[in-house]
PDB file of N, CA and C in Angstrom:
ATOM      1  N   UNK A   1     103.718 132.967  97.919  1.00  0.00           N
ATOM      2  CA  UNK A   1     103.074 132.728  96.642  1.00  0.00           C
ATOM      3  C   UNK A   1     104.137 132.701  95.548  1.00  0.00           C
ATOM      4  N   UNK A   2     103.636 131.910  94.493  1.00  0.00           N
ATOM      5  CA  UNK A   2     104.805 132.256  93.275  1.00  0.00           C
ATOM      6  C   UNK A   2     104.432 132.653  92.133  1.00  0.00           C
ATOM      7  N   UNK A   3     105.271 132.747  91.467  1.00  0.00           N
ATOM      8  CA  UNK A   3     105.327 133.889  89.998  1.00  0.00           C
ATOM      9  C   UNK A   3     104.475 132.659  89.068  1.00  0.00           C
ATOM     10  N   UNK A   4     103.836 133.429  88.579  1.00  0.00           N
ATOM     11  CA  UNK A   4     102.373 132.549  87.562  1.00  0.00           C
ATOM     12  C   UNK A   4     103.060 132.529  86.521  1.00  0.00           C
ATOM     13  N   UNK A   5     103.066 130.965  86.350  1.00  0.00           N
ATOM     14  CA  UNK A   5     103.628 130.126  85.129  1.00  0.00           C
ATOM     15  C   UNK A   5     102.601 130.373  83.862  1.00  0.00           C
ATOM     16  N   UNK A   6     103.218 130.492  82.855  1.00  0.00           N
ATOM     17  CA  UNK A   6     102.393 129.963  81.512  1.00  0.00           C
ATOM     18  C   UNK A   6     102.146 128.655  81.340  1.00  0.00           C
ATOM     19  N   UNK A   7     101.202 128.006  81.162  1.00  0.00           N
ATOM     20  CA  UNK A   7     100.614 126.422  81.019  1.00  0.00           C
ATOM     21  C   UNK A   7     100.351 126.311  80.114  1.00  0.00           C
ATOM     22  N   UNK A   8     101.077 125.733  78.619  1.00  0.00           N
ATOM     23  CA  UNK A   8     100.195 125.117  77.632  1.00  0.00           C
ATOM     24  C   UNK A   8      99.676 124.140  77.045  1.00  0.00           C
ATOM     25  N   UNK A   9      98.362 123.819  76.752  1.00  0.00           N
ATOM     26  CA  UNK A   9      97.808 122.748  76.694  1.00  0.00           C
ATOM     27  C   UNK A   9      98.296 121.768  75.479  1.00  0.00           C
ATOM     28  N   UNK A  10      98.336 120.644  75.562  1.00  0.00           N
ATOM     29  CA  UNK A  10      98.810 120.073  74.206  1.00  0.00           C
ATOM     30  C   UNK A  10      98.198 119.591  73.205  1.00  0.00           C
ATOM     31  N   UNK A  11      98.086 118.977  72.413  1.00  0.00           N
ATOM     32  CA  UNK A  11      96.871 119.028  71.156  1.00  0.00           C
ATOM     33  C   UNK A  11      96.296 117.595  71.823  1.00  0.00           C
ATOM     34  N   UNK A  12      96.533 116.669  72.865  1.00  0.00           N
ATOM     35  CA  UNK A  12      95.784 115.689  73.224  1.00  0.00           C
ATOM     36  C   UNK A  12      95.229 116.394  74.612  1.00  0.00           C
ATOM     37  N   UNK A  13      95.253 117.891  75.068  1.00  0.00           N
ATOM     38  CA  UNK A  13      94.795 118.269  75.812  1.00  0.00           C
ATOM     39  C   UNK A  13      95.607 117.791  77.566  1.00  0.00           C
ATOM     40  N   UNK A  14      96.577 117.658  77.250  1.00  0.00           N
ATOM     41  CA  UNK A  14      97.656 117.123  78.056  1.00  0.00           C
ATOM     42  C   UNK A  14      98.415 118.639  78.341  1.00  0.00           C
ATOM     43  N   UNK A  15      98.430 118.958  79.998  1.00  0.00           N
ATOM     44  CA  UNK A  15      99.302 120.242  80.297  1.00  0.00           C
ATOM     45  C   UNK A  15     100.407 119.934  81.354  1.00  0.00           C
ATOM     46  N   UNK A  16     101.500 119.575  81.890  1.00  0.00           N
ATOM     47  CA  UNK A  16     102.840 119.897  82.276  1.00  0.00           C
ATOM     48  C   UNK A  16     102.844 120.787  83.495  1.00  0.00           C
ATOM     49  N   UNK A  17     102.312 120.241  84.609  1.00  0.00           N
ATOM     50  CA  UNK A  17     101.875 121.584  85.831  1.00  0.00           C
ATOM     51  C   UNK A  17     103.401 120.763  86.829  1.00  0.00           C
ATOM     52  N   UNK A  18     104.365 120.650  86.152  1.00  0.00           N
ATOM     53  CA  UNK A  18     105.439 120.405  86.903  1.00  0.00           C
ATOM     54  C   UNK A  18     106.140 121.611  88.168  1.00  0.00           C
ATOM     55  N   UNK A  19     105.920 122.999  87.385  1.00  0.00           N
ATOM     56  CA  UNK A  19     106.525 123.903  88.050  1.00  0.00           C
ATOM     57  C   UNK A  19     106.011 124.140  88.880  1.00  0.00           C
ATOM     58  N   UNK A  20     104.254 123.847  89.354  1.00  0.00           N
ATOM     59  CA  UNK A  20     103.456 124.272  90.115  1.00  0.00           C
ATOM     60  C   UNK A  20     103.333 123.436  90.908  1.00  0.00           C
ATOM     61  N   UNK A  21     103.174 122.114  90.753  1.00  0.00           N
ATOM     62  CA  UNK A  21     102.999 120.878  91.591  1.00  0.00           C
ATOM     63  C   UNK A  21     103.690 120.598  92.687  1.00  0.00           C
ATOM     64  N   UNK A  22     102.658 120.550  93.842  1.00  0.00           N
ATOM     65  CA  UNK A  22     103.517 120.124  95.277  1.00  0.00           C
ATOM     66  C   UNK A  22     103.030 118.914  95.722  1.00  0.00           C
ATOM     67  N   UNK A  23     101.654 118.645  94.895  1.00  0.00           N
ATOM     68  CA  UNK A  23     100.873 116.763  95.601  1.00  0.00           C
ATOM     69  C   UNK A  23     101.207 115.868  94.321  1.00  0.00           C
ATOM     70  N   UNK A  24     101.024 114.959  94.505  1.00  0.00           N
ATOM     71  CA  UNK A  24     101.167 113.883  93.597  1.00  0.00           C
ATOM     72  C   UNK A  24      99.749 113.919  92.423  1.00  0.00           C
ATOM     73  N   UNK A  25      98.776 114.431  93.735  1.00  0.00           N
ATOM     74  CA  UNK A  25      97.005 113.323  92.889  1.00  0.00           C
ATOM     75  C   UNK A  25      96.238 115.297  93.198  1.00  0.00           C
ATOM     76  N   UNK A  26      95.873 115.295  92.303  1.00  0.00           N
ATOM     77  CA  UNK A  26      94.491 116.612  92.427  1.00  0.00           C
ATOM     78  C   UNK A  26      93.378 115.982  92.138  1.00  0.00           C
ATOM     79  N   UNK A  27      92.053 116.678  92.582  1.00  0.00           N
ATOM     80  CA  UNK A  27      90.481 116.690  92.416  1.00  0.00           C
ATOM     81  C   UNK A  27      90.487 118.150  91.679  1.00  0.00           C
ATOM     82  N   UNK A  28      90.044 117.580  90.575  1.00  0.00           N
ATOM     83  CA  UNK A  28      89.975 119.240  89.457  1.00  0.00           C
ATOM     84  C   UNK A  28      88.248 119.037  88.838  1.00  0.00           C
ATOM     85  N   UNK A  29      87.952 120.579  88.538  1.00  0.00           N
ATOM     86  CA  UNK A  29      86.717 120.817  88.372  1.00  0.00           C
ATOM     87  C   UNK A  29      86.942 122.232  87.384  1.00  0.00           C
ATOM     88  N   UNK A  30      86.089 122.394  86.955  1.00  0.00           N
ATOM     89  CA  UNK A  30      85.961 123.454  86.000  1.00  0.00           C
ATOM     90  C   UNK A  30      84.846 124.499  86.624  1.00  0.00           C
ATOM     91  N   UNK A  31      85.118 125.853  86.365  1.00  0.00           N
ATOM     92  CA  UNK A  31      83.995 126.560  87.094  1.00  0.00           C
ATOM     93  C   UNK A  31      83.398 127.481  86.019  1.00  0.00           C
ATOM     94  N   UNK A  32      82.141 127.944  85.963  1.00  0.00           N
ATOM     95  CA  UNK A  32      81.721 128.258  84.908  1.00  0.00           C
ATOM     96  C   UNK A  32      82.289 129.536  83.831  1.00  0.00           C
ATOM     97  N   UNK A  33      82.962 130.223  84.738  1.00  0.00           N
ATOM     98  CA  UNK A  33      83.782 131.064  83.674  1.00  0.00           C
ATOM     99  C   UNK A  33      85.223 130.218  83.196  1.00  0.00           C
ATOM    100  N   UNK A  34      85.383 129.082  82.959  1.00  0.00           N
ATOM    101  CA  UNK A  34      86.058 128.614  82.255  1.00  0.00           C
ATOM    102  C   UNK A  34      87.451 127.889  83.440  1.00  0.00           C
ATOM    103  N   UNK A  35      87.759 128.876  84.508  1.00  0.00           N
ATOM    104  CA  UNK A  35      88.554 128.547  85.390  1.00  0.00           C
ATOM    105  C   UNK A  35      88.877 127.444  86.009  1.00  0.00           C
ATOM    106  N   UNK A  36      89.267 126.503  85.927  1.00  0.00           N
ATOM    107  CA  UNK A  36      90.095 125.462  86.448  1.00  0.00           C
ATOM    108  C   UNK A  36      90.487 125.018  87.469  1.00  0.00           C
ATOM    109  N   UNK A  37      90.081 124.380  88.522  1.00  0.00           N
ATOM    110  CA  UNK A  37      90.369 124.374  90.213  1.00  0.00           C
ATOM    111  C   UNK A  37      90.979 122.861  90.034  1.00  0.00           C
ATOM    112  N   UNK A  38      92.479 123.047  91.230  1.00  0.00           N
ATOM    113  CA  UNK A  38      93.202 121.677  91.241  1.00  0.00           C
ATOM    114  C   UNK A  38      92.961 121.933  92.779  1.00  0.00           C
ATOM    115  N   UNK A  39      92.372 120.690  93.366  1.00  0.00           N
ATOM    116  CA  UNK A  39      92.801 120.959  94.852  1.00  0.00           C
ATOM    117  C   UNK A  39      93.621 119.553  95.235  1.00  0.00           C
ATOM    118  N   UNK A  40      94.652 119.519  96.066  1.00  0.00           N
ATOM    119  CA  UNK A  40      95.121 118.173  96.395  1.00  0.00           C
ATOM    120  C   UNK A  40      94.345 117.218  96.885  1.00  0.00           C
ATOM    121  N   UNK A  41      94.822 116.311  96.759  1.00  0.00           N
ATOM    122  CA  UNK A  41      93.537 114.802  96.884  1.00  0.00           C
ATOM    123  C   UNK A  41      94.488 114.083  97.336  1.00  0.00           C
ATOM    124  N   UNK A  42      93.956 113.117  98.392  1.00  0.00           N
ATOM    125  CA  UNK A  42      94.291 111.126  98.634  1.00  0.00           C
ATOM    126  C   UNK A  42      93.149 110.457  97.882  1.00  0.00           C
ATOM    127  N   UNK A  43      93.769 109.503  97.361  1.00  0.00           N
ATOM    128  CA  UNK A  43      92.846 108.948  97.141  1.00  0.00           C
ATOM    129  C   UNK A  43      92.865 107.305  97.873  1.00  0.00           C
ATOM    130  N   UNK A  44      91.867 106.182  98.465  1.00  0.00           N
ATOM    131  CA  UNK A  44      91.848 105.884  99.109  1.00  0.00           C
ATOM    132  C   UNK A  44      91.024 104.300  98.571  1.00  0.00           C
ATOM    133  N   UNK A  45      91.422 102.995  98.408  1.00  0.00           N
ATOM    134  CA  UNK A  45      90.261 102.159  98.233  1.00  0.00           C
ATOM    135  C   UNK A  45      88.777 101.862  98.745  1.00  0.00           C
ATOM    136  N   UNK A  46      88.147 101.459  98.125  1.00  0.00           N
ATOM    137  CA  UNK A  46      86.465 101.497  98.528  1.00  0.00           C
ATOM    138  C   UNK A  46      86.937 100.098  99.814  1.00  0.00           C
ATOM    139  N   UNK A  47      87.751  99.508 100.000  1.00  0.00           N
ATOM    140  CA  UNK A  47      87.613  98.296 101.153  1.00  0.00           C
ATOM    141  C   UNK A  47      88.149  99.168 102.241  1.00  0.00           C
ATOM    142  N   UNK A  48      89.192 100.057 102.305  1.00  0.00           N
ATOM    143  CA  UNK A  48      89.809 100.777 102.992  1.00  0.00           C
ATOM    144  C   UNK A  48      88.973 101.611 103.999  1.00  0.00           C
ATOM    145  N   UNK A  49      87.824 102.521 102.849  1.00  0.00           N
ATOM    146  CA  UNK A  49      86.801 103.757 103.128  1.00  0.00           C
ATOM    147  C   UNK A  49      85.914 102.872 103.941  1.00  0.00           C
ATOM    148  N   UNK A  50      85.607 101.519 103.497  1.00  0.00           N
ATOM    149  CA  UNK A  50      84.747 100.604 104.628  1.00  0.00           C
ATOM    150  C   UNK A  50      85.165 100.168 105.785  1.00  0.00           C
ATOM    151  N   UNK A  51      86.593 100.016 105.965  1.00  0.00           N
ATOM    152  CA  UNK A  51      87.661  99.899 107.391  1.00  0.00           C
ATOM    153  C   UNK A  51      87.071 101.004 108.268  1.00  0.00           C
ATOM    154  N   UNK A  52      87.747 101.981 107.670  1.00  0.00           N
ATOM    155  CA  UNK A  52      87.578 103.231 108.104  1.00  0.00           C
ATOM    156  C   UNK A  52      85.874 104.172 109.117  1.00  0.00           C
ATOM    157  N   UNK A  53      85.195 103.352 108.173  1.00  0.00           N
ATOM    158  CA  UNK A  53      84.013 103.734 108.446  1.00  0.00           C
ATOM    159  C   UNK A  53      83.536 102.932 109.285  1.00  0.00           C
ATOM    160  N   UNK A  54      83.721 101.850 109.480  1.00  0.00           N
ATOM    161  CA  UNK A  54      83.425 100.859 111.135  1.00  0.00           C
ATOM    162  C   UNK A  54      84.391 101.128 112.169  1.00  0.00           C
ATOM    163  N   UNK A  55      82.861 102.157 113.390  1.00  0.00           N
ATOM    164  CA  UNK A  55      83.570 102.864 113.998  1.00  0.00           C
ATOM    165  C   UNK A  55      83.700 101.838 115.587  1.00  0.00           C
ATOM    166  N   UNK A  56      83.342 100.542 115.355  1.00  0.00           N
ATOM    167  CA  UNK A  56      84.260  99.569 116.206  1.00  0.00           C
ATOM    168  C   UNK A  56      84.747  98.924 115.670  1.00  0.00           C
ATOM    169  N   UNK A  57      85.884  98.852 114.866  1.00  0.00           N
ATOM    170  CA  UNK A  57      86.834  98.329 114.435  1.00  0.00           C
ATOM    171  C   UNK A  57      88.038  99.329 115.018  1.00  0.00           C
ATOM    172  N   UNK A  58      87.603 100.611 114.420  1.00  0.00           N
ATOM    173  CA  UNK A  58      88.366 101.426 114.604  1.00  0.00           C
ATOM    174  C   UNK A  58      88.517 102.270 115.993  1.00  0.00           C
ATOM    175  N   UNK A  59      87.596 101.669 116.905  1.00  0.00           N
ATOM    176  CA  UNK A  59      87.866 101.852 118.688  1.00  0.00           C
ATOM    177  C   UNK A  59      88.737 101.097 119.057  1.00  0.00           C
ATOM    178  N   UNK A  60      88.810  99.558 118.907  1.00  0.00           N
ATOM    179  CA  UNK A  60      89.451  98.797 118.634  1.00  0.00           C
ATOM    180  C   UNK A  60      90.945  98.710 118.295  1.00  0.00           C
ATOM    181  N   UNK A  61      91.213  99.379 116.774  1.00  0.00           N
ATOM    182  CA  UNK A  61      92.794  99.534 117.051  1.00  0.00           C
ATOM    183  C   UNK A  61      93.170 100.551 117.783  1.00  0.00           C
ATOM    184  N   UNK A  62      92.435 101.679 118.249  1.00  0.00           N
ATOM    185  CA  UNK A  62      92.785 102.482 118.927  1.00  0.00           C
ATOM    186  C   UNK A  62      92.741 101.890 120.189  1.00  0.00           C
ATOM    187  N   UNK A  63      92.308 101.676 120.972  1.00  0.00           N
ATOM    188  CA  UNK A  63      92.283 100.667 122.067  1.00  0.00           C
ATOM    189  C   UNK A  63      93.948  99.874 122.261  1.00  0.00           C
ATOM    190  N   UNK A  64      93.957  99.485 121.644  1.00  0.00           N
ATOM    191  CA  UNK A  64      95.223  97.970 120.663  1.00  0.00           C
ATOM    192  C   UNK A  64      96.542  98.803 121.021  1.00  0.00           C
ATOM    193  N   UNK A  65      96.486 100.387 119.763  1.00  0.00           N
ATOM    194  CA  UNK A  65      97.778 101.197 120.066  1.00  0.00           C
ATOM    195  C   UNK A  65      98.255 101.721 121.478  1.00  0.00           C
ATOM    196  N   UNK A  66      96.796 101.847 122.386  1.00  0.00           N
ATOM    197  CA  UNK A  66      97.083 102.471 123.179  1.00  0.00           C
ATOM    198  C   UNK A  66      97.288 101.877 124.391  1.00  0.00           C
ATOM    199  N   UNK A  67      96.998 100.378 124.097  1.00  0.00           N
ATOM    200  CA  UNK A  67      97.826  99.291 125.312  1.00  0.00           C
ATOM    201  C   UNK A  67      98.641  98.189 124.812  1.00  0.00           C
ATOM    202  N   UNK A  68      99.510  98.089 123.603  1.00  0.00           N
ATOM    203  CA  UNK A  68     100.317  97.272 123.104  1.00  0.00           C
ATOM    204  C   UNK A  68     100.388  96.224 124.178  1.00  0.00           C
ATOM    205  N   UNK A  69     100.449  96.262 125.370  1.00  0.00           N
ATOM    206  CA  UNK A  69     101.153  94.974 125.959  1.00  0.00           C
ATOM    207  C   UNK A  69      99.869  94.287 126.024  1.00  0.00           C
ATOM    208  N   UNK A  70      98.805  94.613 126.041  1.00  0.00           N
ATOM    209  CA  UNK A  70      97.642  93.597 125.681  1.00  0.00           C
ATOM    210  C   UNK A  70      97.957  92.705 124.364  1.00  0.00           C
ATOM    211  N   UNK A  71      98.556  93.418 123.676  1.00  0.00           N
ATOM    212  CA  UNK A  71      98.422  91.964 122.592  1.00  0.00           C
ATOM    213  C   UNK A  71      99.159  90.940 122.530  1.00  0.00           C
ATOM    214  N   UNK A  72      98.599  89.903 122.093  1.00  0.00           N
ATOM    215  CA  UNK A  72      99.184  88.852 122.039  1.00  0.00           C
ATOM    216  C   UNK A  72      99.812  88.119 120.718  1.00  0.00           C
ATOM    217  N   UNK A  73     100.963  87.716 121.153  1.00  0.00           N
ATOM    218  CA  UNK A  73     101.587  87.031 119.860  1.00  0.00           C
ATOM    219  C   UNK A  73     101.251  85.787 118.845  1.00  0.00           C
ATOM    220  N   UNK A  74     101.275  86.022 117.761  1.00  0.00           N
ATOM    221  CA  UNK A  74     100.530  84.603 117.018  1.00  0.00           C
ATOM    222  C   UNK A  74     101.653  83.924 116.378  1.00  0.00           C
ATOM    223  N   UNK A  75     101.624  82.595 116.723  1.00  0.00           N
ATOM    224  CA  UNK A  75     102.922  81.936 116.680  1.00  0.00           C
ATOM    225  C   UNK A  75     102.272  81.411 114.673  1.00  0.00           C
ATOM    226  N   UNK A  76     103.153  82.123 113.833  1.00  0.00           N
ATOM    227  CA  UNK A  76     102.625  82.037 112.279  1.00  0.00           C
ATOM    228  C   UNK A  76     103.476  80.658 112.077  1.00  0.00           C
ATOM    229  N   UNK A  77     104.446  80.266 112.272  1.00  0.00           N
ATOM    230  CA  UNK A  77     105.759  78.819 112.168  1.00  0.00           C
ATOM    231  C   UNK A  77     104.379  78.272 111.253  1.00  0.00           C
ATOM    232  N   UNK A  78     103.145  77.118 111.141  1.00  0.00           N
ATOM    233  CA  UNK A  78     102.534  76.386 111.203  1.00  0.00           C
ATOM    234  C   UNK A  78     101.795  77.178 109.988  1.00  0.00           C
ATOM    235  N   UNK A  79     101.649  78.349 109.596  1.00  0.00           N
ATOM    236  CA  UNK A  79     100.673  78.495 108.621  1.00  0.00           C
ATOM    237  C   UNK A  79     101.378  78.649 107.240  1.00  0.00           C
ATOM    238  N   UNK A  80     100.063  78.677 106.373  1.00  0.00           N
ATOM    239  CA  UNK A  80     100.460  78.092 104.603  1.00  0.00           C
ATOM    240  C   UNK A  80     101.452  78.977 104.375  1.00  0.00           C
ATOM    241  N   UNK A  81     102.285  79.032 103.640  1.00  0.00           N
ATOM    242  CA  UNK A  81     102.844  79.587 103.192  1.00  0.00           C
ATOM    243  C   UNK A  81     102.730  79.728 101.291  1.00  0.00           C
ATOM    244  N   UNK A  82     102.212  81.142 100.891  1.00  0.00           N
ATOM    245  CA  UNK A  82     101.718  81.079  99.487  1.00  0.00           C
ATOM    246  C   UNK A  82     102.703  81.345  98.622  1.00  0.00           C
TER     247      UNK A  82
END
């Protein structure tokens, strides 16, 4: 654990949690005695969370990783180039 920093807020309500910070992104909430919760977060696109959530797609690449020599090569030479 470490030694509890002083945090002060700035007049645009902007605070400096440099000394404390180990994630990039927090999910923060306020709790009713005033207290302040940062918990670390990913955050993730809504097309991504829909990848993710089709659970044959995602048998699929698992399938894919777990026999690479099944796949086959796509010869790209011939397509648009943007």
């Amino acid at each position: 654990m470490r030694e509890p920093v002083v945090i002060s807020v700035q007049s645009r309500g902007r605070a400096n949690l440099g000394k404390l910070a180990d994630h990039d992104r927090y999910l923060g909430h306020t709790e009713p005695d005033g207290m302040i919760i940062l918990e670390p977060t990913e955050v993730i696109s809504l097309t991504e969370k829909k990848l993710v959530a089709d659970s044959a797609l995602m048998a699929s690449i698992t399938e894919s990783r777990a026999h690479p020599e099944r796949l086959v090569p796509r010869d790209r030479s011939s397509s648009p180039r943007i």
